[in-house]
Protein backbone atom coordinates (compact mmCIF):
# COMPACT_ATOMS: atom_id res chain seq x y z
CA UNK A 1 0.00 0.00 0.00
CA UNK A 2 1.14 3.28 -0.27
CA UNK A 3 -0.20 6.47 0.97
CA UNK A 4 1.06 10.15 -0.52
CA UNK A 5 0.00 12.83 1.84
CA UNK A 6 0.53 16.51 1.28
CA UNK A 7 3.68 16.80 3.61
CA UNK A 8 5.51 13.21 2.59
CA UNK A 9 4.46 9.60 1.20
CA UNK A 10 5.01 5.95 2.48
CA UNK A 11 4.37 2.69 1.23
CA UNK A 12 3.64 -0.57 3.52
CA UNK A 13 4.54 -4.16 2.37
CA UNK A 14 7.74 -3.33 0.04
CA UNK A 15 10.54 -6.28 0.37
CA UNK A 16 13.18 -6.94 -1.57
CA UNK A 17 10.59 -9.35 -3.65
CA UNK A 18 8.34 -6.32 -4.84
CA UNK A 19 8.35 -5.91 -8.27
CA UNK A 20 9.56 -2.77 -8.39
CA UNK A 21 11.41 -1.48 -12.15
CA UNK A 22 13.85 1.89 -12.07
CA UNK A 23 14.24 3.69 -15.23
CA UNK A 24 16.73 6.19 -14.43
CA UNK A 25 19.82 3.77 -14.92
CA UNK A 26 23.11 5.35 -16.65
CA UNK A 27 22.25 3.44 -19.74
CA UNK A 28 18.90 5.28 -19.57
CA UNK A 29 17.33 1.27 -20.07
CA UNK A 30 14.71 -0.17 -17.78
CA UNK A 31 16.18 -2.33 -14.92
CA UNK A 32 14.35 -4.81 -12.60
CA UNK A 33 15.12 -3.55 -9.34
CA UNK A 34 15.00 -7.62 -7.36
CA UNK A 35 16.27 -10.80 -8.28
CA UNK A 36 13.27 -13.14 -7.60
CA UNK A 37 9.75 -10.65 -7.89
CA UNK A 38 6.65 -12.41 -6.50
CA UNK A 39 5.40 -14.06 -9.63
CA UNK A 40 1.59 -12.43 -8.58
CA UNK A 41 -1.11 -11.72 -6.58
CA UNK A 42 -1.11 -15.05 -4.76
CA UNK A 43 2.23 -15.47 -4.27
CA UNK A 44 2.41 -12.32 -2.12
CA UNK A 45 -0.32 -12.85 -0.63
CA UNK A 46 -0.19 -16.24 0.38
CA UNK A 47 1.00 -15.90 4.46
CA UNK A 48 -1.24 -13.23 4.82
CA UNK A 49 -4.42 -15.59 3.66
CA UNK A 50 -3.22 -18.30 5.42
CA UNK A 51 -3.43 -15.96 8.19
CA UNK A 52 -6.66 -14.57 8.18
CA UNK A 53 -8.29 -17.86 7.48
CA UNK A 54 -6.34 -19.54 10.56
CA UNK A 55 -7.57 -16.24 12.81
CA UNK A 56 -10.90 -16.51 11.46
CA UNK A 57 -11.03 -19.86 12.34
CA UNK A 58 -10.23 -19.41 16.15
CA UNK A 59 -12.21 -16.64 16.57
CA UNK A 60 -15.23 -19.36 15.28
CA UNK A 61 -13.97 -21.85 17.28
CA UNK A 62 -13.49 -19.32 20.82
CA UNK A 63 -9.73 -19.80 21.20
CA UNK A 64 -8.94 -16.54 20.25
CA UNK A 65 -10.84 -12.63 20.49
CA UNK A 66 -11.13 -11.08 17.16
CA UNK A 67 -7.99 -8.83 16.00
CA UNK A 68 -10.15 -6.43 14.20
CA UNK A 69 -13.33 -6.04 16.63
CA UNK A 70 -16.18 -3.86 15.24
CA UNK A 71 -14.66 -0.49 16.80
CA UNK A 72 -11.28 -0.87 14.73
CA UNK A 73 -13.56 -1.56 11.45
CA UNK A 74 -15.65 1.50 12.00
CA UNK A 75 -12.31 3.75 12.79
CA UNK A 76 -11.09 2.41 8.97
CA UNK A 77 -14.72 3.18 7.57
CA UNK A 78 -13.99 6.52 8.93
CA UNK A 79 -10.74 7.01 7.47
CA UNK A 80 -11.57 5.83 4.20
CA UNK A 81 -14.80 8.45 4.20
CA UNK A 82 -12.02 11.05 4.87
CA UNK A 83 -10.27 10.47 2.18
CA UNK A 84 -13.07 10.40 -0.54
CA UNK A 85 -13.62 13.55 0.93
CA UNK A 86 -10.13 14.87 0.19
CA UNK A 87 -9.97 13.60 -3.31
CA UNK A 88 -13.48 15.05 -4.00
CA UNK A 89 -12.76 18.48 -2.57
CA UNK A 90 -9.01 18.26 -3.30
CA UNK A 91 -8.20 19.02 0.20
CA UNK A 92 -6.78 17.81 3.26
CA UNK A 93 -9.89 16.31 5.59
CA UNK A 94 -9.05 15.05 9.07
CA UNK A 95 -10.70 12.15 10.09
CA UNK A 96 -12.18 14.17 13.13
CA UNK A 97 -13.80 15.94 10.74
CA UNK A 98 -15.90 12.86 9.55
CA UNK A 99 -15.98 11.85 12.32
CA UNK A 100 -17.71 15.40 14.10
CA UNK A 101 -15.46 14.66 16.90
């Protein structure tokens, strides 16, 4: 994911298997930036659905308390509103803002 914000801009998730590509070499050619990119969606992915489904399954089952509990889903609902907001208006929105708090 990656987030650009009107003071700076991250990104969440890059490893040295992204496929990332820099075109600014000296040659001024395309280079791949990693030796062995994930080959797609599901090979990224993989852990992280093997994860949810074996969370989702204790949380059925009782052994475990859910790791995203309704308050934590409405907080993201909230953030998400914020930013359709900001690309709509083409401004910055605080989530407080959606929020009315």
């Amino acid at each position: 994911m990656e987030i650009f914000g009107s003071l700076d801009s991250v990104a969440s998730g890059v490893n040295a298997r992204t496929p990332l590509r820099g075109l600014d070499t000296e040659e001024g050619t395309e280079s791949t930036m990693n030796i062995n990119p994930y080959r797609g969606f599901v090979d990224r992915f993989r852990d992280a659905f093997r994860n949810e489904t074996t969370a989702f399954t204790e949380v059925v089952a009782g052994s475990r308390q859910n790791p995203c509990p309704p308050e934590s889903a409405r907080e993201a609902l909230r953030v998400a509103l914020a930013c359709e907001i900001s690309v709509a208006e083409q401004r910055p929105v605080r989530v407080a803002e959606v929020t009315g708090r």
